[in-house]
C-alpha atoms as a PDB file:
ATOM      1  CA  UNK A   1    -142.956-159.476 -72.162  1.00  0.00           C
ATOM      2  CA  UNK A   2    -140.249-157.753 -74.462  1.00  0.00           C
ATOM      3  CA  UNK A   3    -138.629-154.251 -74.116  1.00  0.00           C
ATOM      4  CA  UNK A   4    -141.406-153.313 -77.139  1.00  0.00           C
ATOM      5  CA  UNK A   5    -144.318-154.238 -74.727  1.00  0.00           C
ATOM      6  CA  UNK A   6    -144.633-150.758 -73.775  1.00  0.00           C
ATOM      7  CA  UNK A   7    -148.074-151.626 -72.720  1.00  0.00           C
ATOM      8  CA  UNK A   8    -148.633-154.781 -71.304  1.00  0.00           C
ATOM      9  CA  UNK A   9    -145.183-153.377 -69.437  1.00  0.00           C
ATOM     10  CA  UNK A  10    -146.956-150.433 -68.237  1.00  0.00           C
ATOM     11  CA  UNK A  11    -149.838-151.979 -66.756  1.00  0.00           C
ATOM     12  CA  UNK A  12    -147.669-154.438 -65.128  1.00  0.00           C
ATOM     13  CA  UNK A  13    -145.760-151.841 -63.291  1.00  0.00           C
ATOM     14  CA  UNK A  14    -148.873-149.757 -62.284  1.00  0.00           C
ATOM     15  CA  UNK A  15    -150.454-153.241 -60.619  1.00  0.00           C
ATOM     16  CA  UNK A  16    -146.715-153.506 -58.605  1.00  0.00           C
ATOM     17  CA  UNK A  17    -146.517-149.848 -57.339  1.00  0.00           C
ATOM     18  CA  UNK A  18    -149.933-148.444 -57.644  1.00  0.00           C
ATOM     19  CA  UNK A  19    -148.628-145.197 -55.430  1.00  0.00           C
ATOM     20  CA  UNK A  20    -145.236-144.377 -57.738  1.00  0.00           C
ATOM     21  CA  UNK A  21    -145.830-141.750 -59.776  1.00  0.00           C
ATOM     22  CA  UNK A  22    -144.235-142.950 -63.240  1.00  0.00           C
ATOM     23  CA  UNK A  23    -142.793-139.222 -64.219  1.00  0.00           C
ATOM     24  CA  UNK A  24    -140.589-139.398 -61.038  1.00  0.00           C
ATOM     25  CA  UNK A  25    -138.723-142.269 -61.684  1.00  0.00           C
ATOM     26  CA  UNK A  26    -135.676-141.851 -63.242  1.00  0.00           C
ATOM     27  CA  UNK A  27    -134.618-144.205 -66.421  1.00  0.00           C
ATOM     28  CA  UNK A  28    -131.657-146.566 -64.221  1.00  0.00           C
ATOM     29  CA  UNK A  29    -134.949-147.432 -61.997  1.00  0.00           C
ATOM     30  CA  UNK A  30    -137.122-147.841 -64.007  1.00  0.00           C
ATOM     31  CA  UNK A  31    -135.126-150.396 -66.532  1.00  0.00           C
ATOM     32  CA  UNK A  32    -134.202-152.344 -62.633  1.00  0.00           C
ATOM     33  CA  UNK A  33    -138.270-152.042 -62.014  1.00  0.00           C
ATOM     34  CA  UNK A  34    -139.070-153.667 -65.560  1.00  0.00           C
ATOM     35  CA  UNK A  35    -136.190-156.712 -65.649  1.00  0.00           C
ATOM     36  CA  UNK A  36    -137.770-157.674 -62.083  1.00  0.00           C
ATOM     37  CA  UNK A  37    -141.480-158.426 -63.304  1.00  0.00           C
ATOM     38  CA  UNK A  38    -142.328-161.570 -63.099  1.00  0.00           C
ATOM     39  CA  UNK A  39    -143.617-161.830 -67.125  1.00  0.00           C
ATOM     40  CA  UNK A  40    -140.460-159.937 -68.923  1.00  0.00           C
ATOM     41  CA  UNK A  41    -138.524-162.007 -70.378  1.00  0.00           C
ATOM     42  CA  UNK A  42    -136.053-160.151 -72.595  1.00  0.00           C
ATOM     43  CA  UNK A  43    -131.780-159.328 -73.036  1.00  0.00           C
ATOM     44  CA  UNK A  44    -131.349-156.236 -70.242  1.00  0.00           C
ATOM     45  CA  UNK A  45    -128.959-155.499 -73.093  1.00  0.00           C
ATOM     46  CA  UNK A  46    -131.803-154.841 -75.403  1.00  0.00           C
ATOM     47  CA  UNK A  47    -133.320-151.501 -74.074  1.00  0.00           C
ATOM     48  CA  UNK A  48    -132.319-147.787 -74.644  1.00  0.00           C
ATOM     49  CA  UNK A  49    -134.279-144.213 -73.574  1.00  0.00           C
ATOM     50  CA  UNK A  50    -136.625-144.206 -76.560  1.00  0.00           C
ATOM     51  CA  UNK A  51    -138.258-147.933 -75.158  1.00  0.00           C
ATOM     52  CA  UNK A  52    -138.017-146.515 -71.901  1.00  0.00           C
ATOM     53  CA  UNK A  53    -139.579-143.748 -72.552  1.00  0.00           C
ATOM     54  CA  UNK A  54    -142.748-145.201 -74.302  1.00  0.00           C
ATOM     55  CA  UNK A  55    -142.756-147.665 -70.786  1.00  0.00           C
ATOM     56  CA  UNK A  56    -142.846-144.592 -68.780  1.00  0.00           C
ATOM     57  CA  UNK A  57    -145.694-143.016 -70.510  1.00  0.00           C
ATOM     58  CA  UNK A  58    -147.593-146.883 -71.101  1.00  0.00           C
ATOM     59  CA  UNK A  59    -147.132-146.366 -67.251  1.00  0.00           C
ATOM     60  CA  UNK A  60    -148.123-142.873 -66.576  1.00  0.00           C
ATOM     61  CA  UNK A  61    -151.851-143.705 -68.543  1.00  0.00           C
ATOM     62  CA  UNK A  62    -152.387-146.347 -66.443  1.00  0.00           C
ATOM     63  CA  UNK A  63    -151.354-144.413 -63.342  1.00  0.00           C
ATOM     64  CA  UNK A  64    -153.723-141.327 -64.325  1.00  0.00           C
ATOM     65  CA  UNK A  65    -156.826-143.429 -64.931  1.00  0.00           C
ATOM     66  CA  UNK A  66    -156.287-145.263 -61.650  1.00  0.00           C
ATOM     67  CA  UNK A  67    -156.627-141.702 -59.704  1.00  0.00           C
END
């Protein structure tokens, strides 16, 4: 996965941590959280807030339909 896989990213961090609500983590963790999946593959170098922001809220679906 890439920094633009804001989806496949997403779903990916809602399987790891099913109980952490997305809109409480802040930006520096959640760029850590996404470089340690097993699937990304991509520069660290390469993200910014408007990627990280379309993660977060890839995430935050997936973490309302799975209450």
């Amino acid at each position: 996965m890439k920094w633009t896989d804001a989806e496949d990213i997403g779903i990916a961090l809602q399987e790891k941590f099913p109980d952490v609500d997305p809109l409480t983590v802040r930006f520096t963790d959640l760029r850590e959280k996404v470089m340690a999946l097993d699937d990304f593959d991509d520069d660290a170098k390469g993200s910014n807030e408007p990627k990280l922001e379309a993660i977060q809220m890839a995430w935050y679906e997936e973490f309302k339909d799975a209450q």
